[in-house]
Structures are given as structure tokens and as C-alpha cells.
N, C-alpha and C. Protein backbone atom coordinates (compact mmCIF):
# COMPACT_ATOMS: atom_id res chain seq x y z
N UNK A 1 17.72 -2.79 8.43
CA UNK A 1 18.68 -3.28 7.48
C UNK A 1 18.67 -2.36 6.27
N UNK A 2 19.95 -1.87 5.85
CA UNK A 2 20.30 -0.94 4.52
C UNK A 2 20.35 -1.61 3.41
N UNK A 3 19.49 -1.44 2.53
CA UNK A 3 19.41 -2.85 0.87
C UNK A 3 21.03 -2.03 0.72
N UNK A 4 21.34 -2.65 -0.59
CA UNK A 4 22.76 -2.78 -1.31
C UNK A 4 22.18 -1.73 -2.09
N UNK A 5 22.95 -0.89 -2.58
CA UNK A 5 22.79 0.27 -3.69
C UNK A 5 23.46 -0.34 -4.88
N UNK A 6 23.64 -1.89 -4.86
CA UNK A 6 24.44 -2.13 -5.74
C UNK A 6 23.28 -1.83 -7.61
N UNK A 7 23.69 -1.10 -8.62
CA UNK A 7 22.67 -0.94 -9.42
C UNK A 7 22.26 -1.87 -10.01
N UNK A 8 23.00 -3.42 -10.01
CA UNK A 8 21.98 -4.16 -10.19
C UNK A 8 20.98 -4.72 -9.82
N UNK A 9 21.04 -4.39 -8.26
CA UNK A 9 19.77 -4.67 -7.54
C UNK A 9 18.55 -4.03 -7.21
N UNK A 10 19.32 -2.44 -7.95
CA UNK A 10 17.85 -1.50 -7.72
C UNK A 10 16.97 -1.98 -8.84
N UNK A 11 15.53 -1.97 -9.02
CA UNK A 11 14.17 -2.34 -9.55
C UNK A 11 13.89 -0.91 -9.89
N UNK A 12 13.87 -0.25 -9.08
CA UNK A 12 12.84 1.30 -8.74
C UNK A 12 13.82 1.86 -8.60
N UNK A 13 13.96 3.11 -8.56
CA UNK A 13 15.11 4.52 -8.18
C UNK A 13 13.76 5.55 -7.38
N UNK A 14 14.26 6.40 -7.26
CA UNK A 14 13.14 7.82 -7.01
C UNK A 14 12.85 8.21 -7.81
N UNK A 15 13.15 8.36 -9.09
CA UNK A 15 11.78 8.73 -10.27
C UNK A 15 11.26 8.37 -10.68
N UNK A 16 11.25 7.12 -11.08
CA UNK A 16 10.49 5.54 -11.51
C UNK A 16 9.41 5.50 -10.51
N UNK A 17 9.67 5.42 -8.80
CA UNK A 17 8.65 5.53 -8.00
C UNK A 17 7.83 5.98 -7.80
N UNK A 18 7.97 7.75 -7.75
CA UNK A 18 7.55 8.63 -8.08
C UNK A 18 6.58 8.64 -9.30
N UNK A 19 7.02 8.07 -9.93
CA UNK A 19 6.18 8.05 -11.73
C UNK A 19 4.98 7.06 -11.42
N UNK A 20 5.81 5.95 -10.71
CA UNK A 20 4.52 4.91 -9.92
C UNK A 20 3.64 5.29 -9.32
N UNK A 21 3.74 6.28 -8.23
CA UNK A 21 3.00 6.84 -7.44
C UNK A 21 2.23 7.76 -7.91
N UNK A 22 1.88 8.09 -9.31
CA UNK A 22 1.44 9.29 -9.66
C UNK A 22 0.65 8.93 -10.50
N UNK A 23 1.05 7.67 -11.39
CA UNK A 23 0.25 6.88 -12.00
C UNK A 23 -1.17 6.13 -11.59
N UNK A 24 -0.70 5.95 -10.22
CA UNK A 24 -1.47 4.95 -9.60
C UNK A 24 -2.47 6.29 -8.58
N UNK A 25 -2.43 7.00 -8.35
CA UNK A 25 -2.92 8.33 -7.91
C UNK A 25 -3.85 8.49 -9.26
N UNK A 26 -3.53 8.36 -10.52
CA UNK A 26 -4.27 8.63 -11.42
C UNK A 26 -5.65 7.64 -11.59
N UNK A 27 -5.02 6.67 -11.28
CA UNK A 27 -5.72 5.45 -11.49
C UNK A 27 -7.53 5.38 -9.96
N UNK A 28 -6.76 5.77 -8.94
CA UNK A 28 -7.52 5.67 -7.87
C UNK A 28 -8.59 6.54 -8.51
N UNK A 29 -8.32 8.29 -8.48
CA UNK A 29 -9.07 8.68 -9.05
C UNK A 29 -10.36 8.42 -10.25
N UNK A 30 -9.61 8.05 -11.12
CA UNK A 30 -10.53 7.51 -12.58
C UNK A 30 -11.40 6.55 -11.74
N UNK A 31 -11.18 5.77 -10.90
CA UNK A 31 -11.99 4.46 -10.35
C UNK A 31 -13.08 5.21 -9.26
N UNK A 32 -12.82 6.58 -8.70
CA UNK A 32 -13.31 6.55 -7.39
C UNK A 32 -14.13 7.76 -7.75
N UNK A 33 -13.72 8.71 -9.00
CA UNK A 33 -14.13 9.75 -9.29
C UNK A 33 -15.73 10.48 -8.85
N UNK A 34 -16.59 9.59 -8.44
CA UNK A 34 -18.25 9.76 -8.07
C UNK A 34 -17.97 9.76 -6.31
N UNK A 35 -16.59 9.51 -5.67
CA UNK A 35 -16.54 9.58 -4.30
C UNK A 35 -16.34 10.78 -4.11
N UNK A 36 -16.85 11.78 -2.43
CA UNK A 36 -16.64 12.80 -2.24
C UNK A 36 -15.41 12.54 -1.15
N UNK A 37 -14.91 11.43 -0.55
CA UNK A 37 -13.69 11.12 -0.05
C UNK A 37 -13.60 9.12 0.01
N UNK A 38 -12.19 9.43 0.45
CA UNK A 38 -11.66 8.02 0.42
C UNK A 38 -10.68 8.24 1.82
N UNK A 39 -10.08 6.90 2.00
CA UNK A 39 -9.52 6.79 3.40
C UNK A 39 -8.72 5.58 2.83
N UNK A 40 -7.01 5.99 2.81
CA UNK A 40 -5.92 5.64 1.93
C UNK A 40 -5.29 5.10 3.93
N UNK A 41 -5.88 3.87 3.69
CA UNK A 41 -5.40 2.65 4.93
C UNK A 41 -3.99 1.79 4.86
N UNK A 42 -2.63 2.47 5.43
CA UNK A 42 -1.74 2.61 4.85
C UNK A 42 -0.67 1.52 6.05
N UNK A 43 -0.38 0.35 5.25
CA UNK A 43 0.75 -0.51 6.36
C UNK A 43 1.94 -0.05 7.08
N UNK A 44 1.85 0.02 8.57
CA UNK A 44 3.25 0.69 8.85
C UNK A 44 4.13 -0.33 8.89
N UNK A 45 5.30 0.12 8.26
CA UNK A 45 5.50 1.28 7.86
C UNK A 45 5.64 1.88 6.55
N UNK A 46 6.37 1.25 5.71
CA UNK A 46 6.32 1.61 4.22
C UNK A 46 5.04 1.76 3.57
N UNK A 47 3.81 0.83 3.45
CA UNK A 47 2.56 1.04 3.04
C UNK A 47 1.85 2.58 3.32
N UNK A 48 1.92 2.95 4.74
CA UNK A 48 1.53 4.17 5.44
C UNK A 48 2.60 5.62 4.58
N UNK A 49 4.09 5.57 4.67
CA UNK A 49 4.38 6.63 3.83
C UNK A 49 3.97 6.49 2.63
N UNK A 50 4.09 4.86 1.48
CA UNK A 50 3.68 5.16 0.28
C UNK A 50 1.92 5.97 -0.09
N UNK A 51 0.97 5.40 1.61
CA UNK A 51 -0.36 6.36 0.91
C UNK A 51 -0.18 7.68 1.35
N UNK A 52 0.79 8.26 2.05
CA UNK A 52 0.91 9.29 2.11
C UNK A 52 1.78 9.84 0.49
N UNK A 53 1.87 9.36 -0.03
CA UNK A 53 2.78 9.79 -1.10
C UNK A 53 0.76 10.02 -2.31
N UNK A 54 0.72 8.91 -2.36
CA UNK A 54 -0.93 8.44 -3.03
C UNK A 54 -1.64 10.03 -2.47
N UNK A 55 -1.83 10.00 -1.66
CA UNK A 55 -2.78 11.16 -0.54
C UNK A 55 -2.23 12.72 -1.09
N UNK A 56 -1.11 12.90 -1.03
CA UNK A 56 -0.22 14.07 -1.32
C UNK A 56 -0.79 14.65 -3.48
N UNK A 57 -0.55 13.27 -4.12
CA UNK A 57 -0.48 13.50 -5.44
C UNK A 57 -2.33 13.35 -5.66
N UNK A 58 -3.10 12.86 -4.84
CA UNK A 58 -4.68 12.64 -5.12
C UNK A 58 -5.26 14.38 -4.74
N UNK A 59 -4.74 14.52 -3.29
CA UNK A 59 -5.07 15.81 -3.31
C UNK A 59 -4.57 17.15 -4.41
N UNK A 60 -3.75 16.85 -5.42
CA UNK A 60 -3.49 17.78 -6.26
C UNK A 60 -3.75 17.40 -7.92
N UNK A 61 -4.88 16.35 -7.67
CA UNK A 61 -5.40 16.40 -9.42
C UNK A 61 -6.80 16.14 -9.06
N UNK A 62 -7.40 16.40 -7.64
CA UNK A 62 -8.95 16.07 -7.62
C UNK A 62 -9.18 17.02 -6.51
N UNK A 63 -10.84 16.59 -6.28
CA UNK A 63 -11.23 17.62 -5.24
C UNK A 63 -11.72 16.59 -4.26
N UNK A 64 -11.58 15.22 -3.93
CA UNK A 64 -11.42 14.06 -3.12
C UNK A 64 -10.96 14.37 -1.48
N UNK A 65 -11.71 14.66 -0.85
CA UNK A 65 -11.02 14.61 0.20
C UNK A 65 -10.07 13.13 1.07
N UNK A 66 -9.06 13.24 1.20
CA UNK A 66 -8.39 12.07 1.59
C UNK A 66 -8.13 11.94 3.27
N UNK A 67 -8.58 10.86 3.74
CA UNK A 67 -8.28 10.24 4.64
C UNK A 67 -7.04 9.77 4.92
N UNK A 68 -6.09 10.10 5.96
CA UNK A 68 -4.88 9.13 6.11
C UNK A 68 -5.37 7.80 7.67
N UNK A 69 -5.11 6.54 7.25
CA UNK A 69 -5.07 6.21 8.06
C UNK A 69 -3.90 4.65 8.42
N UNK A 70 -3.38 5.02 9.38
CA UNK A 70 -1.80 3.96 9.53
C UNK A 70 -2.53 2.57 10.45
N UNK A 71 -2.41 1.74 9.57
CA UNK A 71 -2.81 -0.13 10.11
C UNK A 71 -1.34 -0.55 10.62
N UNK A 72 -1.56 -0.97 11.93
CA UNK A 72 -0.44 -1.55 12.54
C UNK A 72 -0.15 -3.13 12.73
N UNK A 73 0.57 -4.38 12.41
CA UNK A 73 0.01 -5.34 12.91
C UNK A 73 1.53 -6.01 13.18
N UNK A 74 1.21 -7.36 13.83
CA UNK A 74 2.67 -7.91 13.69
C UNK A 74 2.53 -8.89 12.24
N UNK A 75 3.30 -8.08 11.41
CA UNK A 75 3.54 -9.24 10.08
C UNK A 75 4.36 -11.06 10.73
N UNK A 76 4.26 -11.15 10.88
CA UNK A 76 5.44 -12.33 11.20
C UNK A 76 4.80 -13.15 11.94
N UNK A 77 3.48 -12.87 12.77
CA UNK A 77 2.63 -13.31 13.69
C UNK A 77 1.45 -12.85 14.09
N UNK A 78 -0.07 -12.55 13.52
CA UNK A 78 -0.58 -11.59 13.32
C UNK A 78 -1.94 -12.01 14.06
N UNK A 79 -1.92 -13.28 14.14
CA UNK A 79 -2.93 -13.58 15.15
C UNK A 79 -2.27 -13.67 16.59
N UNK A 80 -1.51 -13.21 16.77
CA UNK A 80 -0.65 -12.57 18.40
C UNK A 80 -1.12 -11.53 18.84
N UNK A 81 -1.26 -10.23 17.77
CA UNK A 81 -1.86 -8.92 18.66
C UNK A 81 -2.89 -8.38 17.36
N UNK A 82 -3.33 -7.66 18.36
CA UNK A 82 -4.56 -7.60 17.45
C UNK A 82 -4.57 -6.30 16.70
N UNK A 83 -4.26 -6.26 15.00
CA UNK A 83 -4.31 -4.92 14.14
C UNK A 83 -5.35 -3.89 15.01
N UNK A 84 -4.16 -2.86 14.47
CA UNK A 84 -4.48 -1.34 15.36
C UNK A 84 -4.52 -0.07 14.56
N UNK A 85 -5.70 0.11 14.51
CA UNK A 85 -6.27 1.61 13.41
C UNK A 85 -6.06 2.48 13.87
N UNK A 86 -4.86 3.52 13.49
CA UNK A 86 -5.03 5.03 14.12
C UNK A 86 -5.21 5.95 12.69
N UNK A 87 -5.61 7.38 13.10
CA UNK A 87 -6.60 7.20 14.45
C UNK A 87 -8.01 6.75 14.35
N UNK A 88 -7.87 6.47 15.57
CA UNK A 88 -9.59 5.18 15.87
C UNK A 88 -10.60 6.22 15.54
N UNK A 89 -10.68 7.49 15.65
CA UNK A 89 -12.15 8.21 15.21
C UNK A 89 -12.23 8.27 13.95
N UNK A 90 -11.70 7.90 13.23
CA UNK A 90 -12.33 8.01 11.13
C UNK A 90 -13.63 6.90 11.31
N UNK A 91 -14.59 7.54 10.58
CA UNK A 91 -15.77 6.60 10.73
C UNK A 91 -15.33 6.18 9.07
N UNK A 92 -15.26 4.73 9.26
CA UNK A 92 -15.28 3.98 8.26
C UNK A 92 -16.21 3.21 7.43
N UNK A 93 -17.41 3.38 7.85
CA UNK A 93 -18.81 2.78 7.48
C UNK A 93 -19.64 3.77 6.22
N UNK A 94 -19.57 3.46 4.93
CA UNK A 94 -20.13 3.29 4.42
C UNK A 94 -18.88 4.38 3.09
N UNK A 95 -17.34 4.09 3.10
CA UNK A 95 -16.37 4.72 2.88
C UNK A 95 -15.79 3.65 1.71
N UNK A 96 -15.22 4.65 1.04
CA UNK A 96 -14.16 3.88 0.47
C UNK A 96 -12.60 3.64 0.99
N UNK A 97 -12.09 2.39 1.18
CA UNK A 97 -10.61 2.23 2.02
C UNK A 97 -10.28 1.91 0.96
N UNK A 98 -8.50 2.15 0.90
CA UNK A 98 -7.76 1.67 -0.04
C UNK A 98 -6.46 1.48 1.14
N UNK A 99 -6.31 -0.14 1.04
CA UNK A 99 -5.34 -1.19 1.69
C UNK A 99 -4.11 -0.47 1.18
N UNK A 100 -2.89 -0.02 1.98
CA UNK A 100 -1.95 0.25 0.71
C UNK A 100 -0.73 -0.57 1.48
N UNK A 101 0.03 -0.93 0.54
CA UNK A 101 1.47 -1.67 0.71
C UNK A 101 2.18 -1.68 0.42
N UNK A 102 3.74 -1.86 0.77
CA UNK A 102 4.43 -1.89 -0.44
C UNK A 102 4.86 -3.01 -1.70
N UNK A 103 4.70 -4.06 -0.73
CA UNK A 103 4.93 -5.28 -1.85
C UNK A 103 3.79 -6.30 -1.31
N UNK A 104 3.16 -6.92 -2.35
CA UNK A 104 2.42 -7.72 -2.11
C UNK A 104 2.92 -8.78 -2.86
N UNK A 105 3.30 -10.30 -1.38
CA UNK A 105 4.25 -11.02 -1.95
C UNK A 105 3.15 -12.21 -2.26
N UNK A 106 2.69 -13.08 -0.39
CA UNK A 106 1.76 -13.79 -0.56
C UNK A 106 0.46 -13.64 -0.11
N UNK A 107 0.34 -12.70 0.40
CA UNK A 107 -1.06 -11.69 0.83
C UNK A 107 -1.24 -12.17 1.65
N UNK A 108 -0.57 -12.31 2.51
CA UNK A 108 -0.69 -12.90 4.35
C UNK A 108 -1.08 -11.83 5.16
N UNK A 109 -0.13 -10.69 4.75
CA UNK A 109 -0.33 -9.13 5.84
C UNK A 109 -1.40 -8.31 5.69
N UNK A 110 -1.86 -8.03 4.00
CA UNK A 110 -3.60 -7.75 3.56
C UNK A 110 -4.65 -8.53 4.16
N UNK A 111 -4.35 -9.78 3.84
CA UNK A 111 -5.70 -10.73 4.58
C UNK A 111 -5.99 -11.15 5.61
N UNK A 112 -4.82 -10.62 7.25
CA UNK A 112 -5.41 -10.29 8.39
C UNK A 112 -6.11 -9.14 8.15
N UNK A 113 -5.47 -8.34 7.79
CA UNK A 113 -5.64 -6.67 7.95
C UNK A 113 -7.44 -6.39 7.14
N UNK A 114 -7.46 -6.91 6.27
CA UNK A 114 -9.12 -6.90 5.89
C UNK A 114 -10.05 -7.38 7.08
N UNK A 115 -9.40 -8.27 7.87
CA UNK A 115 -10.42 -8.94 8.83
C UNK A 115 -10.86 -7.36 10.21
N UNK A 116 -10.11 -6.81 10.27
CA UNK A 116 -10.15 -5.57 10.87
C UNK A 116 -11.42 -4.45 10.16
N UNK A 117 -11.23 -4.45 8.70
CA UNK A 117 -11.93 -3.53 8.07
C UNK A 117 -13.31 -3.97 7.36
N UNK A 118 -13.93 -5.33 7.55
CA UNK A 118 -15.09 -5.54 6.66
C UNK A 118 -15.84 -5.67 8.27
N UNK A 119 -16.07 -5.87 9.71
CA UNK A 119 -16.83 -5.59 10.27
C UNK A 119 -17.84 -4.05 10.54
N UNK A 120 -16.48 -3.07 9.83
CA UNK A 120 -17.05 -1.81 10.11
C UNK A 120 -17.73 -0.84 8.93
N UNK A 121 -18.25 -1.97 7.72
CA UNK A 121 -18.96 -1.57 7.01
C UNK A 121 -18.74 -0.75 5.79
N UNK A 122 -17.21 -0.83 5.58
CA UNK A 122 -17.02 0.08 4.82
C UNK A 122 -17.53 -0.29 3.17
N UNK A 123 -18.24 0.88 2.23
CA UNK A 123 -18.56 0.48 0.75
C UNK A 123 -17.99 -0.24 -0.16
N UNK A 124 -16.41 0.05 0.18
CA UNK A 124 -15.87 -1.07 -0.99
C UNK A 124 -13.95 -0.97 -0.18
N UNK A 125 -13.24 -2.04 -0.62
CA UNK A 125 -12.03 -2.29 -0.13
C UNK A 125 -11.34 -2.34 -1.51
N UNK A 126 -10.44 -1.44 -1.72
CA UNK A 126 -9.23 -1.91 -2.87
C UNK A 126 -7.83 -1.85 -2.78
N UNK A 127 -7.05 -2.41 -3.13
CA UNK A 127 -5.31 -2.72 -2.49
C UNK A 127 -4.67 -1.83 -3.53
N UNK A 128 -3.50 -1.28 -2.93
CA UNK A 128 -2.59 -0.63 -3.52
C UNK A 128 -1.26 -1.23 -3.14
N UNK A 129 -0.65 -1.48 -4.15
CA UNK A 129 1.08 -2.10 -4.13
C UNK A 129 1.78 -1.19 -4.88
N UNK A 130 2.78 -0.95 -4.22
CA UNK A 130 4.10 -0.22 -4.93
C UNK A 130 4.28 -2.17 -6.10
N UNK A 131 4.98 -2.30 -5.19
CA UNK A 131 5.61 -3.95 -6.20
C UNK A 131 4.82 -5.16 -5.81
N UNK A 132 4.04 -5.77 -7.08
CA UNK A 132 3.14 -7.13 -6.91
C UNK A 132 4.23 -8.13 -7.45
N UNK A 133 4.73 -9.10 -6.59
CA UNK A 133 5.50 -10.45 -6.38
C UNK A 133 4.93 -11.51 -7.00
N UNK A 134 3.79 -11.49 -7.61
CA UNK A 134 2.86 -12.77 -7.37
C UNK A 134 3.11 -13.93 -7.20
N UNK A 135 3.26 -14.19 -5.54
CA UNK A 135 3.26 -15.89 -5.23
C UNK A 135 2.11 -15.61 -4.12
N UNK A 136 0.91 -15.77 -4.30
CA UNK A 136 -0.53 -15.34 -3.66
C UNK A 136 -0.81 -16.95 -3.45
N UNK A 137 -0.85 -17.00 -1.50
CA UNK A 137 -1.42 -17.93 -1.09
C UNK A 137 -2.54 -17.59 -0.30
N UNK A 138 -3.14 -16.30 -0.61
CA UNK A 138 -4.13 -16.05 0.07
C UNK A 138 -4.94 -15.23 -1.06
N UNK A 139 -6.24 -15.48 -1.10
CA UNK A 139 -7.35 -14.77 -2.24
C UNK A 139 -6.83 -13.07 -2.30
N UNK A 140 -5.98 -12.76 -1.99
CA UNK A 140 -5.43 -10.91 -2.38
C UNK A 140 -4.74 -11.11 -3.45
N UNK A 141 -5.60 -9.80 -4.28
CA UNK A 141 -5.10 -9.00 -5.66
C UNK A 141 -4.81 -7.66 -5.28
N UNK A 142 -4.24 -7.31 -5.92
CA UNK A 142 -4.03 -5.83 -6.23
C UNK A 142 -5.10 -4.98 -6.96
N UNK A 143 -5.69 -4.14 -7.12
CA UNK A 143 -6.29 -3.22 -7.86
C UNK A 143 -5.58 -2.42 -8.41
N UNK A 144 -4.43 -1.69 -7.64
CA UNK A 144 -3.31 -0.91 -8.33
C UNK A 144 -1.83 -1.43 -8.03
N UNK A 145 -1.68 -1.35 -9.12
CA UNK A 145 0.20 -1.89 -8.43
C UNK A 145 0.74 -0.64 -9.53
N UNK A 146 2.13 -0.50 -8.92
CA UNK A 146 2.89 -0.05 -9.32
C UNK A 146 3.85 -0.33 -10.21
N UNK A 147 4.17 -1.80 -9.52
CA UNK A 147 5.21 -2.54 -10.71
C UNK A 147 5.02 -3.97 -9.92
N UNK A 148 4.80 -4.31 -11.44
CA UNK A 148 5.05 -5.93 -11.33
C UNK A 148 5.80 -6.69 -11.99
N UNK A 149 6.39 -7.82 -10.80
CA UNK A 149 7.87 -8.12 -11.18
C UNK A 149 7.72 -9.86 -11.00
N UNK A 150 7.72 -10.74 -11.28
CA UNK A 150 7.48 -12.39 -11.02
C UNK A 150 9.20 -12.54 -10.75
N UNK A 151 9.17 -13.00 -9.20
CA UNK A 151 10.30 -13.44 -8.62
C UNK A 151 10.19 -15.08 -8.10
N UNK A 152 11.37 -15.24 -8.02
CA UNK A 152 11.25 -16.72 -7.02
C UNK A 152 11.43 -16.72 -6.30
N UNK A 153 10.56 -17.73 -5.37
CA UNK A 153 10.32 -17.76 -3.69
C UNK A 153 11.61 -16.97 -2.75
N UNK A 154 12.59 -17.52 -3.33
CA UNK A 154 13.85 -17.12 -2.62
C UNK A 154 14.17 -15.82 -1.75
N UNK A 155 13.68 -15.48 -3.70
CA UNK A 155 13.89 -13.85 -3.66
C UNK A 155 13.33 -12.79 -2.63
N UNK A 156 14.01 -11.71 -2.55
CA UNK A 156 12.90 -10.96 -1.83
C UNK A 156 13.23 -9.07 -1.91
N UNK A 157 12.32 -8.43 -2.08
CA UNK A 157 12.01 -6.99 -2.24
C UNK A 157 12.30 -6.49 -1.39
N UNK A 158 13.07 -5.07 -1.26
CA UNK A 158 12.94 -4.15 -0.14
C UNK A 158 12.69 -2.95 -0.54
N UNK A 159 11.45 -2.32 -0.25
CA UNK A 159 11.56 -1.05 -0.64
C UNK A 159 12.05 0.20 0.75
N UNK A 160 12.34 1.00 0.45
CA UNK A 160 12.85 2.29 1.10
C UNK A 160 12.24 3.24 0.87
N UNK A 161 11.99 3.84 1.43
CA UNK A 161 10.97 5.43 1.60
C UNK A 161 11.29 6.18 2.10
N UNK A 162 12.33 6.86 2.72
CA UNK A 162 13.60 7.47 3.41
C UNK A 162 13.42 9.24 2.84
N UNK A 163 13.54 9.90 3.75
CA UNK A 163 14.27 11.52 2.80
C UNK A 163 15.55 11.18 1.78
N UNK A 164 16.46 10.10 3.00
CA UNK A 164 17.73 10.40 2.22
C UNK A 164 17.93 9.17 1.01
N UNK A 165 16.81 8.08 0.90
CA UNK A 165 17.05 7.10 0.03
C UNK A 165 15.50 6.81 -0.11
N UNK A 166 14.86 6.57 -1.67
CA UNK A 166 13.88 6.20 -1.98
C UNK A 166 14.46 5.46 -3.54
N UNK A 167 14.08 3.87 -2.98
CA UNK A 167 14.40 3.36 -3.75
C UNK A 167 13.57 1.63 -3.47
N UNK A 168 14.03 0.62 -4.44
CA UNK A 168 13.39 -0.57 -4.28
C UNK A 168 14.24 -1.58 -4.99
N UNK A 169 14.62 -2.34 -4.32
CA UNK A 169 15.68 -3.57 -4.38
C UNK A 169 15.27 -5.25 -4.59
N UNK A 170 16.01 -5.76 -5.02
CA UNK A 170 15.57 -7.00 -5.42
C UNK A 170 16.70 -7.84 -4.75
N UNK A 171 16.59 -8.59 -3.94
CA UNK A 171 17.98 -9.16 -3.04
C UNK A 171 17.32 -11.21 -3.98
């Protein structure tokens, strides 16, 4: 589905995002700075390009080596199939992961997806949101957000990550 370009519904544009993403790249750093790598655990699909965006701007203000890694699950039904780590050889035990997403509405899709990542030992878990919603019916926070926006239930976010459209909508 194509959001509306209508401009009152854009939130975010591509430089605003961008500015998000660079900010919050700043932020990981300052927090992680004593790590010699991290492993930027990224929701497909939008979560996975935004830590590739995180990954891209970390590798060019530190000497951090970055991990990419894409979490697969069914949002909509998640105790149906079982979240899928590629790729499966990153040893994750004794690492820093950073959850990334794009909107964190009620932390339903983070708090399967942790159940995947605290058997394998990793040092510490922290979430990354492009846009925090806060209507949290599940114990997930953010550590970094990008932008935070208090909507009603109704409402709902779409972000885009596209070559030809990067942008974030409020329907």
C-alpha cells in the first residue's frame, strides 16, 4: 500500500529522517562507545533498512564494527511461525543487539522478537524506533527513538524507506 503524499500527512520527509537517523547513530555510539562491535537486529522490513541506514552512519563517526542482522516474524500472528535470524552464524553471546524498528506502537512485534534473543546470551538488548506511538501494552521502551509523536488508537503510521520515496505518514 502507497501512504498519501498528501503534506498534511507527512510527519517525516527525507531530511528530517535522515537527521533522525544520524542523531540516533550519535546516540548509539555515546552509549556503546567501550564496545569493540554491536549487531544492529533489524525488523523486516522497514526496521532492517532503517539499521542499515544506523549501520551505514555508525560506521562513519566510530571505529565500531557493525553487525547487520534481519529478524523475520509474522507481525499479525507471531506465535504461528517461529522468528527467523539471518544470518544464523553471528554469534550473539556475550554482544551488544540493538532491536531496530520503525514504529513502536504497542510493543507486540519487539516482545516476541526478544524471546528469540535473551536465550542466546547476548550482554545487553536496546530498541531503536524511527517513530515511538506510545500506546505500550507490552513492558517495551525505546532507548532511541527518532520521533515521538502521541497518537490515538485509531491512528496509524507508515513509514517508507524506498530509493524513490523516504518518508513517514500519519493516516
Amino acid at each position: 500500500m502507497t501512504p498519501q503524499t498528501n503534506s498534511q500527512n507527512l510527519i517525516l520527509d527525507r531530511n528530517q529522517i535522515a537527521q533522525k537517523v544520524i542523531r540516533m547513530a550519535y546516540e548509539v555510539f555515546e552509549r556503546n562507545f567501550e564496545e569493540q562491535e554491536l549487531v544492529l537486529a533489524g525488523i523486516h522490513q522497514n526496521g532492517y533498512k532503517l539499521a542499515e541506514m544506523l549501520a551505514e552512519h555508525l560506521q562513519t563517526i566510530s571505529t565500531l564494527k557493525v553487525q547487520l542482522l534481519r529478524v523475520s516474524l509474522n507481525k499479525t500472528a507471531p506465535l504461528q511461525e517461529p522468528v527467523q535470524l539471518s544470518p544464523e552464524s553471528i554469534n550473539l553471546s556475550g554482544k551488544v543487539i540493538i532491536l531496530v524498528d520503525d514504529v513502536l506502537n504497542t510493543g507486540k512485534t519487539l516482545a516476541y522478537t526478544l524471546n528469540s534473543f535473551l536465550p542466546l546470551n547476548p550482554k545487553k538488548v536496546e530498541i531503536a524506533t524511527l517513530v515511538d506511538r506510545h500506546h505500550p501494552l507490552y513492558p517495551i521502551a525505546s532507548t532511541y527513538t527518532g520521533y515521538s509523536l502521541a497518537t490515538t488508537i485509531n491512528e496509524r503510521i507508515d513509514v517508507v524507506l524506498t530509493e524513490e520515496q523516504v518518508g513517514a505518514y500519519l493516516h
